[in-house]
PDB file of N, CA and C in Angstrom:
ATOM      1  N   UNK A   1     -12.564  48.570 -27.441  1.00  0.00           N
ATOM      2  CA  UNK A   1     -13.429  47.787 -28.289  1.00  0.00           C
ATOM      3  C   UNK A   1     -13.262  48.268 -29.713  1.00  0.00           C
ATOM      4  N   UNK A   2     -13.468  47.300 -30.799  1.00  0.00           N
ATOM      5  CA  UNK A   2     -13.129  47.602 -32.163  1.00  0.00           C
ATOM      6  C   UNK A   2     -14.503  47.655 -33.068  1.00  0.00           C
ATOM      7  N   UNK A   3     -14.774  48.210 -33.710  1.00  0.00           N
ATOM      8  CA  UNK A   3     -15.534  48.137 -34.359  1.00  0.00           C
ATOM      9  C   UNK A   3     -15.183  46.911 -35.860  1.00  0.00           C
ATOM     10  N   UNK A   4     -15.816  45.961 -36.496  1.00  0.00           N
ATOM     11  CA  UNK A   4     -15.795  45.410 -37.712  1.00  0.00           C
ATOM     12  C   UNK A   4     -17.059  44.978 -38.505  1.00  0.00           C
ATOM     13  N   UNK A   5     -16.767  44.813 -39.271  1.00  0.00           N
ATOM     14  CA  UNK A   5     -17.648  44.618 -40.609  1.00  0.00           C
ATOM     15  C   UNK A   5     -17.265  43.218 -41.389  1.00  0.00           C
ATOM     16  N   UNK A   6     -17.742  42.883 -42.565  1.00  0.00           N
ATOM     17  CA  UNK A   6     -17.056  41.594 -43.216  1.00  0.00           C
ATOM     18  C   UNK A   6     -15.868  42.516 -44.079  1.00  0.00           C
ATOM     19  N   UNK A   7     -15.469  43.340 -44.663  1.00  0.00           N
ATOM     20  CA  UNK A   7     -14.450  43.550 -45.339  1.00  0.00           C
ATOM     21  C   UNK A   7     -13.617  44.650 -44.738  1.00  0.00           C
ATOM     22  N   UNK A   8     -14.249  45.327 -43.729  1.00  0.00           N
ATOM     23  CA  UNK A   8     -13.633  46.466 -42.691  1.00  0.00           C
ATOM     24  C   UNK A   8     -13.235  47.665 -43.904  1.00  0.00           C
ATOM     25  N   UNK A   9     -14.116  48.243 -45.161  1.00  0.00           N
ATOM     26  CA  UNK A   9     -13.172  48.925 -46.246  1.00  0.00           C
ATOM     27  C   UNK A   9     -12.894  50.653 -45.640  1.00  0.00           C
ATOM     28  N   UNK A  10     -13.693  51.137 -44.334  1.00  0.00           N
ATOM     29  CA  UNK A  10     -13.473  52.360 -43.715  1.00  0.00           C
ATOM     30  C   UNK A  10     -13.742  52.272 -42.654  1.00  0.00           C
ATOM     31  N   UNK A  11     -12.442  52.637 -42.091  1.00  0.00           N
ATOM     32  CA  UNK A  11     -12.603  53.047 -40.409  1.00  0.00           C
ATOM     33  C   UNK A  11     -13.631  53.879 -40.311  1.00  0.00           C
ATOM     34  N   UNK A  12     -13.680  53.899 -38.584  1.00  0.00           N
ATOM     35  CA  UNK A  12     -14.492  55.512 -38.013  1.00  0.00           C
ATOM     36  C   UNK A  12     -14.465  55.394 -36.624  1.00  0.00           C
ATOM     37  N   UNK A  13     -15.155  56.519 -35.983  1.00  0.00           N
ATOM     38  CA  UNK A  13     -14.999  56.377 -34.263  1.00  0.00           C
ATOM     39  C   UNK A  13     -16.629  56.550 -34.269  1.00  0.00           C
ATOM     40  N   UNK A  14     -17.030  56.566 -33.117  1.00  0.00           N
ATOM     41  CA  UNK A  14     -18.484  57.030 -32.697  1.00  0.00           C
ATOM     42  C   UNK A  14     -18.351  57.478 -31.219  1.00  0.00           C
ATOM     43  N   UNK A  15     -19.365  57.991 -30.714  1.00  0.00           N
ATOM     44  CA  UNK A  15     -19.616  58.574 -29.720  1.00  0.00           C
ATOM     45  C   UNK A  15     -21.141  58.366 -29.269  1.00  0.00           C
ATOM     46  N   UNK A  16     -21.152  58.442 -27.880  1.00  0.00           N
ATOM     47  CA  UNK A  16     -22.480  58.415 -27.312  1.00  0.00           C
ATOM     48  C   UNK A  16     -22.675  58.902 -25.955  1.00  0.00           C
ATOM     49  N   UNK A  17     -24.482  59.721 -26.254  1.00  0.00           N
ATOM     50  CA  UNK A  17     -24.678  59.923 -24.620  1.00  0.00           C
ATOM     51  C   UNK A  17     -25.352  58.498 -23.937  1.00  0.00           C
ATOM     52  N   UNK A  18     -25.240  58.460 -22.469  1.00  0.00           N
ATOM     53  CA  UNK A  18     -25.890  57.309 -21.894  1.00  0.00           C
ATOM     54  C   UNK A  18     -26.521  57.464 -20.343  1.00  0.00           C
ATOM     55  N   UNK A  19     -26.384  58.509 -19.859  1.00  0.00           N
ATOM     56  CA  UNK A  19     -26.495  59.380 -18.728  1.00  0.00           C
ATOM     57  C   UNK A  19     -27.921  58.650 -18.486  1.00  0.00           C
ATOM     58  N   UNK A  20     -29.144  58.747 -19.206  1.00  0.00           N
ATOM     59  CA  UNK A  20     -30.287  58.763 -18.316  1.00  0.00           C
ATOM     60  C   UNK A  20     -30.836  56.944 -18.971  1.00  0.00           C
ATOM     61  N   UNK A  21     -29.831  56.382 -19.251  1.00  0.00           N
ATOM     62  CA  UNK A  21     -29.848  54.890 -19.864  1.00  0.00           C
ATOM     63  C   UNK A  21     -29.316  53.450 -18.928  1.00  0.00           C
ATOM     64  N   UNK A  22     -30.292  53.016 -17.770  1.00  0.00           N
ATOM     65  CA  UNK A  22     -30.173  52.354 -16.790  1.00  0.00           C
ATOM     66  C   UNK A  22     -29.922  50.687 -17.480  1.00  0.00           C
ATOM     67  N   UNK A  23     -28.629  50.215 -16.937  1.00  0.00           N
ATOM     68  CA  UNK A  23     -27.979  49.401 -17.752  1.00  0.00           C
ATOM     69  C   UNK A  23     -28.115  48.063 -16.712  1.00  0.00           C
ATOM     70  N   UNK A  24     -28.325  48.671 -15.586  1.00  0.00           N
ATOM     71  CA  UNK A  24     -28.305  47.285 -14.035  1.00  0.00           C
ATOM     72  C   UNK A  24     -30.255  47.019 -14.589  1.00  0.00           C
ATOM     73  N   UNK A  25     -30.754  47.601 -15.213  1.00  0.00           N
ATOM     74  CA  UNK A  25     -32.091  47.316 -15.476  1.00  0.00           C
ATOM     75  C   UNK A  25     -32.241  46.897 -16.372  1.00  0.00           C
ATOM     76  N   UNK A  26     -31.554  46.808 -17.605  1.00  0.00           N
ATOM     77  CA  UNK A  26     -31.209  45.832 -19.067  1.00  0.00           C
ATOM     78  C   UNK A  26     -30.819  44.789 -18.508  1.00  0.00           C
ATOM     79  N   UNK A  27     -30.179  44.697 -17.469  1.00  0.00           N
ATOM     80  CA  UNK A  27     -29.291  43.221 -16.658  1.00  0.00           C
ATOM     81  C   UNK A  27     -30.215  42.747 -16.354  1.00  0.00           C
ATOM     82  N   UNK A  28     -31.231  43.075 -15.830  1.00  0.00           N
ATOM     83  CA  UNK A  28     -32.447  42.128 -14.680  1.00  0.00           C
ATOM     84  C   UNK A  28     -33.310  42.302 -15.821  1.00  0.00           C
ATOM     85  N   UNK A  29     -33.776  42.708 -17.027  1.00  0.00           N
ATOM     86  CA  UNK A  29     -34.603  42.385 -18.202  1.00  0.00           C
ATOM     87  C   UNK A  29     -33.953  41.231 -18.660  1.00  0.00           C
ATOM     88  N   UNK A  30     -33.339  41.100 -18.606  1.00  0.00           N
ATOM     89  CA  UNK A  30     -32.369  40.087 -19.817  1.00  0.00           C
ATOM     90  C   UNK A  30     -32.092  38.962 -18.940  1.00  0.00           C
ATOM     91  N   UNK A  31     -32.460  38.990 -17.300  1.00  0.00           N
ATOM     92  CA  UNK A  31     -32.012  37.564 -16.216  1.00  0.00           C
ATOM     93  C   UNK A  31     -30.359  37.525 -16.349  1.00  0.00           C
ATOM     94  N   UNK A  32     -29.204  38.361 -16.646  1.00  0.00           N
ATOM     95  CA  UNK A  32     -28.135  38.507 -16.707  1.00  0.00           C
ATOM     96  C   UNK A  32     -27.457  37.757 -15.111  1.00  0.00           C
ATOM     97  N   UNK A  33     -28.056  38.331 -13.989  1.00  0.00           N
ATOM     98  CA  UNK A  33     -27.902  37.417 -13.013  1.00  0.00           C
ATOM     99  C   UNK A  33     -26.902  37.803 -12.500  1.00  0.00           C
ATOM    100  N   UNK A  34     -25.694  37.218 -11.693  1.00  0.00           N
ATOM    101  CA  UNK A  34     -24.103  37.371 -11.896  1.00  0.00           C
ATOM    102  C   UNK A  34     -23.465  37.319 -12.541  1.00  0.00           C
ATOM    103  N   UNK A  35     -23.984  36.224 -14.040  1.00  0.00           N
ATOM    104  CA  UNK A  35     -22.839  36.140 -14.190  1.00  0.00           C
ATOM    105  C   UNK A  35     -22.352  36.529 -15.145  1.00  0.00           C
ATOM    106  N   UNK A  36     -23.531  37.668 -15.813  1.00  0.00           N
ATOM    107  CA  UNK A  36     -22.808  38.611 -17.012  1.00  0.00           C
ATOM    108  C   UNK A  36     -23.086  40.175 -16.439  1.00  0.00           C
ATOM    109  N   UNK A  37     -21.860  40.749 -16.562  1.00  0.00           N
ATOM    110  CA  UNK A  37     -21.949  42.120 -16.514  1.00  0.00           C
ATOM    111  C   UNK A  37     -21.511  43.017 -17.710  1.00  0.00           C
ATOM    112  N   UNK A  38     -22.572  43.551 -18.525  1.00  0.00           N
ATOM    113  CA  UNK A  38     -22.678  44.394 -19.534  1.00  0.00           C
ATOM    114  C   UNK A  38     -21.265  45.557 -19.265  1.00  0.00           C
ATOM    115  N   UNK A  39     -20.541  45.515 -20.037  1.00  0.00           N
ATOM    116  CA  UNK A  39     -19.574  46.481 -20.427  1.00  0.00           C
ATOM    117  C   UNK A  39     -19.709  47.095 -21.588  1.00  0.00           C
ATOM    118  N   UNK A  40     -20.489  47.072 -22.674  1.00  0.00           N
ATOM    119  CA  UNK A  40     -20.472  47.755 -23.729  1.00  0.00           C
ATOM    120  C   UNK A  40     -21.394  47.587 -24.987  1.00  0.00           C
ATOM    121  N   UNK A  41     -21.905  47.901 -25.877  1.00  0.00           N
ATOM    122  CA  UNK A  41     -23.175  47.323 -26.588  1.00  0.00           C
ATOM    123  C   UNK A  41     -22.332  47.084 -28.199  1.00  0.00           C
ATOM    124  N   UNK A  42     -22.827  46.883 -28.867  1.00  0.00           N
ATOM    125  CA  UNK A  42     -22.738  46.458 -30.642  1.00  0.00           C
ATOM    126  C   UNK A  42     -24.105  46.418 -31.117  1.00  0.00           C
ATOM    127  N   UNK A  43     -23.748  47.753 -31.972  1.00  0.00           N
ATOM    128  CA  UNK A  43     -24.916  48.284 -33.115  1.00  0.00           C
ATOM    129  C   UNK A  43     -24.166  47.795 -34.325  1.00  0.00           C
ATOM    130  N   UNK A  44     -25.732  46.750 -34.880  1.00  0.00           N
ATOM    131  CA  UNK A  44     -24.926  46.644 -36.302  1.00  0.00           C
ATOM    132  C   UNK A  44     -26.001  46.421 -36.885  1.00  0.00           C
ATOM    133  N   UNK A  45     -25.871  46.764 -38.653  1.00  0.00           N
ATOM    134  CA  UNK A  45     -26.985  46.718 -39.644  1.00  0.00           C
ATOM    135  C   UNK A  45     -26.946  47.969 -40.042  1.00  0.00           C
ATOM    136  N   UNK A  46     -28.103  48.409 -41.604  1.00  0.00           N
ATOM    137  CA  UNK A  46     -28.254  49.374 -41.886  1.00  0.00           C
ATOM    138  C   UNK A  46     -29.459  49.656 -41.859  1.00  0.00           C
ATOM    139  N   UNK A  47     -30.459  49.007 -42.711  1.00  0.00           N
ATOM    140  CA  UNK A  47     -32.015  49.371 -43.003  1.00  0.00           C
ATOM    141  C   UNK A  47     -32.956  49.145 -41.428  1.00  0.00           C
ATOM    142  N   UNK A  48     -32.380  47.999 -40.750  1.00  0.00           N
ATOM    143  CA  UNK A  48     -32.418  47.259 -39.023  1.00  0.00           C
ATOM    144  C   UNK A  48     -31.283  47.931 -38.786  1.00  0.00           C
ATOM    145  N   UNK A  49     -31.237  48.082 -37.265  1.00  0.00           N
ATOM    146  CA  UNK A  49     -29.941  47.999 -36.463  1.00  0.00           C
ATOM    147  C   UNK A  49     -30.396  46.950 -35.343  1.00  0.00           C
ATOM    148  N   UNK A  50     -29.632  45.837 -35.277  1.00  0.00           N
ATOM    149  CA  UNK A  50     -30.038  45.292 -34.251  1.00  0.00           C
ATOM    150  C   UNK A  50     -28.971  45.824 -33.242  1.00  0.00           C
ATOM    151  N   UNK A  51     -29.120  45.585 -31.851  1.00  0.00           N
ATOM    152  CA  UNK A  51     -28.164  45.663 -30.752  1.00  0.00           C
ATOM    153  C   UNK A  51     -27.681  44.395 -30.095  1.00  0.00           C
ATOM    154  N   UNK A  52     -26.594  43.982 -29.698  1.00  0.00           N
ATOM    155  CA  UNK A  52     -26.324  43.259 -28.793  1.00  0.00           C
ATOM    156  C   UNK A  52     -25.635  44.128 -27.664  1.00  0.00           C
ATOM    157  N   UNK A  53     -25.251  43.028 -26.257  1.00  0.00           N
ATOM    158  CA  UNK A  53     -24.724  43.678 -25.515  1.00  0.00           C
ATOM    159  C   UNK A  53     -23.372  42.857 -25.186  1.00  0.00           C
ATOM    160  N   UNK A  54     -22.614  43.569 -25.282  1.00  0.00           N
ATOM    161  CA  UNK A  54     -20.834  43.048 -24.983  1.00  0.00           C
ATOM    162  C   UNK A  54     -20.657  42.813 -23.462  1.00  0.00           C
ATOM    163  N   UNK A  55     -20.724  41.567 -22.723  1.00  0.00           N
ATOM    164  CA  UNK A  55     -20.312  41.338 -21.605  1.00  0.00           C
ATOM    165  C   UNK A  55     -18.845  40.851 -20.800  1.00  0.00           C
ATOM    166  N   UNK A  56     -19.022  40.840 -19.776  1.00  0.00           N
ATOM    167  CA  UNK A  56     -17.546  40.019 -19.255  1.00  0.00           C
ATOM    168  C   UNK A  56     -18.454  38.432 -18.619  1.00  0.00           C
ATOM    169  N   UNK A  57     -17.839  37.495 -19.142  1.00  0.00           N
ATOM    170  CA  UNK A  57     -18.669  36.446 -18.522  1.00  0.00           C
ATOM    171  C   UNK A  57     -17.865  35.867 -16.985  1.00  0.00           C
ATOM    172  N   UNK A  58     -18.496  36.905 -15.466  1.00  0.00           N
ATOM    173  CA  UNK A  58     -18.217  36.395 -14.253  1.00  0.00           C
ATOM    174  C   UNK A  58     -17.666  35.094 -13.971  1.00  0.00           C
ATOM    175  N   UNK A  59     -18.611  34.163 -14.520  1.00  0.00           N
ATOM    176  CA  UNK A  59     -17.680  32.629 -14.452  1.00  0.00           C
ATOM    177  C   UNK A  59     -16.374  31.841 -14.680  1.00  0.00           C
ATOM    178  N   UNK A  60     -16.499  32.487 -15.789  1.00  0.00           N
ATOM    179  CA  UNK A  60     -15.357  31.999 -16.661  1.00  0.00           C
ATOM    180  C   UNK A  60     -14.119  33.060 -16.828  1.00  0.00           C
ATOM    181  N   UNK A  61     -14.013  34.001 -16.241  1.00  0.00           N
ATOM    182  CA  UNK A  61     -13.107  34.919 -16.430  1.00  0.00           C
ATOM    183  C   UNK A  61     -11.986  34.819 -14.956  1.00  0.00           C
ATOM    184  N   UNK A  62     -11.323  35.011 -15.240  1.00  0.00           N
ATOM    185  CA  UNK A  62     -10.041  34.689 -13.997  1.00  0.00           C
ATOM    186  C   UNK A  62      -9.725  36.088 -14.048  1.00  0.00           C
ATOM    187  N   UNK A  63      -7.679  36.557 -13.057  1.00  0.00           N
ATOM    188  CA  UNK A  63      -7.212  37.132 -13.128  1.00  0.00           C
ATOM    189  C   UNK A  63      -6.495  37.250 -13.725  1.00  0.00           C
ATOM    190  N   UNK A  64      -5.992  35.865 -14.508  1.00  0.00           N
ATOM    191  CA  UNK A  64      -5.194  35.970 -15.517  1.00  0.00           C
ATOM    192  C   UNK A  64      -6.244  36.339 -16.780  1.00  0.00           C
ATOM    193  N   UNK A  65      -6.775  36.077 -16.907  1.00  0.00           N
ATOM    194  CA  UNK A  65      -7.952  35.892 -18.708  1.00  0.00           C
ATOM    195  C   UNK A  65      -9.229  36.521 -18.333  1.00  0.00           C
ATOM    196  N   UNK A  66      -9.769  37.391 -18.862  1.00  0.00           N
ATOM    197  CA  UNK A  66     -10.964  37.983 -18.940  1.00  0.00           C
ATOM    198  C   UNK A  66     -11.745  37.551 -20.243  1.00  0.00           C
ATOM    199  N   UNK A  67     -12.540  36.827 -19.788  1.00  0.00           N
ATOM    200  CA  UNK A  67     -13.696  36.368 -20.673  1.00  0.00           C
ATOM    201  C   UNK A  67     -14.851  37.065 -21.221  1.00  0.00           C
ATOM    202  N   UNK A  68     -15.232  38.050 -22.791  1.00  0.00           N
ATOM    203  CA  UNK A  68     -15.423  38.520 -22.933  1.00  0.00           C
ATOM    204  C   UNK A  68     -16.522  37.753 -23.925  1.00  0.00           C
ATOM    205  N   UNK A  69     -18.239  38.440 -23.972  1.00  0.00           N
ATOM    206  CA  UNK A  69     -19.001  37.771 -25.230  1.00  0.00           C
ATOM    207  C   UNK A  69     -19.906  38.739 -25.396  1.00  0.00           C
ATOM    208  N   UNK A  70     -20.394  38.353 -26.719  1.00  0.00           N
ATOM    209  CA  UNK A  70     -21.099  39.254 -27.484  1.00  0.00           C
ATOM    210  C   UNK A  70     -22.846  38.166 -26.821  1.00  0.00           C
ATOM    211  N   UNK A  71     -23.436  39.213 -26.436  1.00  0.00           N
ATOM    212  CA  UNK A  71     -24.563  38.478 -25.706  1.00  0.00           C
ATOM    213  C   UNK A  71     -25.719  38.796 -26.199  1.00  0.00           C
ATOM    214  N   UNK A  72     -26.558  38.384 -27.359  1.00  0.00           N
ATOM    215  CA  UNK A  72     -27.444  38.345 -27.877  1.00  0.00           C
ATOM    216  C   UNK A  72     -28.992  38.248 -27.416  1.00  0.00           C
ATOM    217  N   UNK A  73     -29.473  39.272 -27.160  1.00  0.00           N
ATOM    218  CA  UNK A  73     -31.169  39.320 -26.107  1.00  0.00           C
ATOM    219  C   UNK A  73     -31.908  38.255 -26.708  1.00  0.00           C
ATOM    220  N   UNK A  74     -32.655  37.800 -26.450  1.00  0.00           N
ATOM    221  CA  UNK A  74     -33.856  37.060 -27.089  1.00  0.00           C
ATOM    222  C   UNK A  74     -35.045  37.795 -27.320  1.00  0.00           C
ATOM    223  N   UNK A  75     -34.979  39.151 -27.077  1.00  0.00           N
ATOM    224  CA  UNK A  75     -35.842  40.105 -27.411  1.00  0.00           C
ATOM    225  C   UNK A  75     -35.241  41.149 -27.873  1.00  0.00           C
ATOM    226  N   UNK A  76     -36.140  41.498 -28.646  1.00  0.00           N
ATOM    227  CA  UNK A  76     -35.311  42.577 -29.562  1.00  0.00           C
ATOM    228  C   UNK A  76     -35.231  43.944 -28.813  1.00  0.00           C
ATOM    229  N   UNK A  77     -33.759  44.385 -29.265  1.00  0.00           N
ATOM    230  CA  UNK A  77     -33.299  46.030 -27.930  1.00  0.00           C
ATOM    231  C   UNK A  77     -33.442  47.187 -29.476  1.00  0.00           C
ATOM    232  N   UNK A  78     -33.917  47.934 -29.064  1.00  0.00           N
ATOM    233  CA  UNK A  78     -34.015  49.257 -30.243  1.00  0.00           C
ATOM    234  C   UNK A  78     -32.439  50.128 -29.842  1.00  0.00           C
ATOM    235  N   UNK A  79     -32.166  50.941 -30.500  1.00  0.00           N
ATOM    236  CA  UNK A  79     -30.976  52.004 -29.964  1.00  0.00           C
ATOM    237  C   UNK A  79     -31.987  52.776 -29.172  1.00  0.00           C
ATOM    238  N   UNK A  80     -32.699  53.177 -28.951  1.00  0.00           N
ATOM    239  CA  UNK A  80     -32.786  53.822 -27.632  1.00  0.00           C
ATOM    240  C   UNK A  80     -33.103  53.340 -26.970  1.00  0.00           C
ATOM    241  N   UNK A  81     -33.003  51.941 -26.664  1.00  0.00           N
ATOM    242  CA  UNK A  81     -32.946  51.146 -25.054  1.00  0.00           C
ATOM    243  C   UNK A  81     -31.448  51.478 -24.405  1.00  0.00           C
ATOM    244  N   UNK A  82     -30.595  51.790 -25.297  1.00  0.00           N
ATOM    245  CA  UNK A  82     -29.271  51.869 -24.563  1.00  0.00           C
ATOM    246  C   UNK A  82     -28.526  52.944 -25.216  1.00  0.00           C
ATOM    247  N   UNK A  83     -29.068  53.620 -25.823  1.00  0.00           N
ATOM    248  CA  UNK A  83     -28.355  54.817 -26.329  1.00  0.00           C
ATOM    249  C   UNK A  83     -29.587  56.482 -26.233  1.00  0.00           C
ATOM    250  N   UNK A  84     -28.968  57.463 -25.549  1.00  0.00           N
ATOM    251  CA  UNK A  84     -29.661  58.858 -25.711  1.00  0.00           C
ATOM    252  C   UNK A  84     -29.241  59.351 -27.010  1.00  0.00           C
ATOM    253  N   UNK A  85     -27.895  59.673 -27.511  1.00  0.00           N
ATOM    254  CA  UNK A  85     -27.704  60.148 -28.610  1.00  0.00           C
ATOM    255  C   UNK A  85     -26.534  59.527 -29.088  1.00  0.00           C
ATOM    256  N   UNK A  86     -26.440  59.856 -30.739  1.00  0.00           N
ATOM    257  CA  UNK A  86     -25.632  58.834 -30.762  1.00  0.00           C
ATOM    258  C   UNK A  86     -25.113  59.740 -32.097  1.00  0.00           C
ATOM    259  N   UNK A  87     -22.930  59.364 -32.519  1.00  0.00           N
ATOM    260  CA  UNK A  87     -22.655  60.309 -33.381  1.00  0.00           C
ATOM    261  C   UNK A  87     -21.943  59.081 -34.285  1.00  0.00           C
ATOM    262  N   UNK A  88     -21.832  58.901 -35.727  1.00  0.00           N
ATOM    263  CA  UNK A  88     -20.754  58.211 -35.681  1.00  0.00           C
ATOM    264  C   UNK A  88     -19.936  58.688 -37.135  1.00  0.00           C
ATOM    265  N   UNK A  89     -18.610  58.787 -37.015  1.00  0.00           N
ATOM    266  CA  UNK A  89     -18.147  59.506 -38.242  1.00  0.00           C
ATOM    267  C   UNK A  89     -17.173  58.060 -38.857  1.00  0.00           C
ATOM    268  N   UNK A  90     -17.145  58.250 -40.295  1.00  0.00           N
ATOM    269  CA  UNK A  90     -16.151  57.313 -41.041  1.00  0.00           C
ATOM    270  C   UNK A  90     -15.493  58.063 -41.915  1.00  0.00           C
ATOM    271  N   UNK A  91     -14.688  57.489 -42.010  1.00  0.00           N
ATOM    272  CA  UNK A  91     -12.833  57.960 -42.915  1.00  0.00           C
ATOM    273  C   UNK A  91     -13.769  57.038 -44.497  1.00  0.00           C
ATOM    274  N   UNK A  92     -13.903  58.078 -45.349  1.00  0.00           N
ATOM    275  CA  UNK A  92     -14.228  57.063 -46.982  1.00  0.00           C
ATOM    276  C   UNK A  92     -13.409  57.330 -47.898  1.00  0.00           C
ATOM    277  N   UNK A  93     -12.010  57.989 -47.646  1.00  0.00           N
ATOM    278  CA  UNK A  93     -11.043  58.003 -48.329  1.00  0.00           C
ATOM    279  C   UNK A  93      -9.657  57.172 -48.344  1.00  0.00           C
ATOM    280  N   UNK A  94      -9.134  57.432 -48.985  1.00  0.00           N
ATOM    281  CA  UNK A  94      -8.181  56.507 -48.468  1.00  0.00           C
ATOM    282  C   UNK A  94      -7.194  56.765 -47.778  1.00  0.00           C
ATOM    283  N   UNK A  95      -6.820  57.982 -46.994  1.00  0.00           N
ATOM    284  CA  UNK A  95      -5.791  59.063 -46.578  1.00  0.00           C
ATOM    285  C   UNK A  95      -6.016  58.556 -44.983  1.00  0.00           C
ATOM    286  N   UNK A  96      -4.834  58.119 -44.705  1.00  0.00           N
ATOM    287  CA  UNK A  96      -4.854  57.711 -42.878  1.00  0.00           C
ATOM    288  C   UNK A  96      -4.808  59.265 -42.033  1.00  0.00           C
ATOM    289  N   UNK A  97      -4.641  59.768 -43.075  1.00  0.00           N
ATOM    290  CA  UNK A  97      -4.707  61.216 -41.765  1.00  0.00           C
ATOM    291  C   UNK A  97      -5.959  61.805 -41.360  1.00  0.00           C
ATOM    292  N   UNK A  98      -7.550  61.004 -42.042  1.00  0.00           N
ATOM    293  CA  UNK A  98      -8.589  61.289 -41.236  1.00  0.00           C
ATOM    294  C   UNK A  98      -8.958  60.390 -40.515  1.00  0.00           C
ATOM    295  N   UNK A  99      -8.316  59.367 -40.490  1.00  0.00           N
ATOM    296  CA  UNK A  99      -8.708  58.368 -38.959  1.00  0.00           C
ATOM    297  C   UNK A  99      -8.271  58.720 -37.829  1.00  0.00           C
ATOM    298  N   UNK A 100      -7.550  59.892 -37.591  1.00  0.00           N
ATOM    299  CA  UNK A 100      -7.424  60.528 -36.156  1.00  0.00           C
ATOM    300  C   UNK A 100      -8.231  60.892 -35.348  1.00  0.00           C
ATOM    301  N   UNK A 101      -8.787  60.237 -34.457  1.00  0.00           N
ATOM    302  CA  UNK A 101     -10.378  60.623 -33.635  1.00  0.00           C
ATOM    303  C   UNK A 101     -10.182  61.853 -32.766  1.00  0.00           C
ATOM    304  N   UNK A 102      -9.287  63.013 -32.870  1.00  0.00           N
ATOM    305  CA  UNK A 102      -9.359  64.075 -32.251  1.00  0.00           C
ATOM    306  C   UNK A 102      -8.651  65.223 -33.632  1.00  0.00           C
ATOM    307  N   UNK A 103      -9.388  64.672 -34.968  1.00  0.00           N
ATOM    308  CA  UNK A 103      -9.480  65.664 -35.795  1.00  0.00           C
ATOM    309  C   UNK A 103     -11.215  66.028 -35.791  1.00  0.00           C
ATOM    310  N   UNK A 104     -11.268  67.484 -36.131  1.00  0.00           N
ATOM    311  CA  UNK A 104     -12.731  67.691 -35.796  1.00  0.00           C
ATOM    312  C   UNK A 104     -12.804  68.897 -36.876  1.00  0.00           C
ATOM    313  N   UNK A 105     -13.994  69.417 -37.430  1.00  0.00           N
ATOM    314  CA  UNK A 105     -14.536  69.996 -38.198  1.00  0.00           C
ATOM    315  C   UNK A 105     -14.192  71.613 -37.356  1.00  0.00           C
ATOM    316  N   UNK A 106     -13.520  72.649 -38.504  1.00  0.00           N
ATOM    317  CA  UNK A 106     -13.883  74.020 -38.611  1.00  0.00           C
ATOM    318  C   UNK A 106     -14.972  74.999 -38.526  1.00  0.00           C
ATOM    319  N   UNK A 107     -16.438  74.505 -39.108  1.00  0.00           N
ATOM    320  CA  UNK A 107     -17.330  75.506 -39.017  1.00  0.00           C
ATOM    321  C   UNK A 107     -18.264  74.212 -39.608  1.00  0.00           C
ATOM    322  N   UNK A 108     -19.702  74.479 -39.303  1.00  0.00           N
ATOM    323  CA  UNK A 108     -20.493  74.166 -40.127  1.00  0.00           C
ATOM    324  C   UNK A 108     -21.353  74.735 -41.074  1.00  0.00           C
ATOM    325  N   UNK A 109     -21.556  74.028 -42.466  1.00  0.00           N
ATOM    326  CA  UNK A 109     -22.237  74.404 -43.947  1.00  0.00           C
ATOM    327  C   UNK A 109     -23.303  74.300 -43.723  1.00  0.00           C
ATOM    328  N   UNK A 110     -24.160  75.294 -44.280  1.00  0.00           N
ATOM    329  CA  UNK A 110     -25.662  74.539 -45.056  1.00  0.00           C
ATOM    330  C   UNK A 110     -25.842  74.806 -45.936  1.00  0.00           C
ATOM    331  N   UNK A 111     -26.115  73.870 -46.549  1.00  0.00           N
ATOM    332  CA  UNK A 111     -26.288  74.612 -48.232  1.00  0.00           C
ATOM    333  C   UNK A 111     -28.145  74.549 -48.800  1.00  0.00           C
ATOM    334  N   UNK A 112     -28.352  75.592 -48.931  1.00  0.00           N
ATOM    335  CA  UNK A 112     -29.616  75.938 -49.374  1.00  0.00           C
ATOM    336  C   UNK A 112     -29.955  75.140 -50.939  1.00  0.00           C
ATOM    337  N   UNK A 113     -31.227  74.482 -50.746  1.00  0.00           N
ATOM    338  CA  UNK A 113     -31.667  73.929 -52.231  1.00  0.00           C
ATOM    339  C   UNK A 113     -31.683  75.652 -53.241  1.00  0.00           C
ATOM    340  N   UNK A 114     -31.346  75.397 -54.509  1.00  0.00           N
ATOM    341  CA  UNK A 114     -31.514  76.405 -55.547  1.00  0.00           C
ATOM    342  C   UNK A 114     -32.726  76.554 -55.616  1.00  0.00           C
ATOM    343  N   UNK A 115     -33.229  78.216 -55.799  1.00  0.00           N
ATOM    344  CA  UNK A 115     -34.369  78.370 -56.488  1.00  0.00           C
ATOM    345  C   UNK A 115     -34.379  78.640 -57.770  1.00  0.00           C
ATOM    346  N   UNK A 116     -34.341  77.283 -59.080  1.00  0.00           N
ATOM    347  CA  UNK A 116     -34.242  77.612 -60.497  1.00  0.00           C
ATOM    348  C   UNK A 116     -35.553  77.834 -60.815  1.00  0.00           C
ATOM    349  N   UNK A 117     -36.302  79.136 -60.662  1.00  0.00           N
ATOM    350  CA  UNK A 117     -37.710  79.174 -61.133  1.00  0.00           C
ATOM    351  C   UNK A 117     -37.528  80.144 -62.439  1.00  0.00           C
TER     352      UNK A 117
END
């Protein structure tokens, strides 16, 4: 799955936990039924995040063609209806050598506010 935007100006990857996040129970909230089975979600927005959920649509999907849709709740899903934790990093330079999703950080900083008294 790809992540996009309207101008796409920085990649990134994300990551997530989902372990204690029951997804056959988002299916029967939502009347999903047969004939959509949730494969994956889409967080998008900044100040909102709304969620959708990325399905395979059972009906319409063969062995040749897998029918894939972005499936919009009629009730609104928060990120923690379908997400425990959640990481997401972006490339804001212009150098393709940090879009490698198994480059990872050395140590971590903190930097203390100054005391200018």
């Amino acid at each position: 799955m790809k992540a996009s935007v309207q101008y796409n100006d920085r990649i990134g990857h994300a990551s997530a936990d989902i372990s204690g996040i029951d997804f056959d129970q988002i299916a029967q909230q939502f009347n999903l039924g047969e004939r959509y089975t949730i494969i994956g979600i889409s967080l998008h927005g900044t100040e909102e995040i709304s969620v959708n959920l990325i399905c395979r649509d059972n009906e319409e999907s063969t062995n040749e063609k897998e029918v894939l849709v972005d499936l919009y709740p009629n009730v609104d899903l928060a990120v923690s209806d379908v997400l425990e934790r959640l990481n997401v990093t972006i490339n804001i330079t212009n150098n393709a050598k940090y879009d490698n999703p198994d480059l990872d950080t050395d140590k971590e900083v903190t930097i203390e506010e100054d005391d200018d008294e």
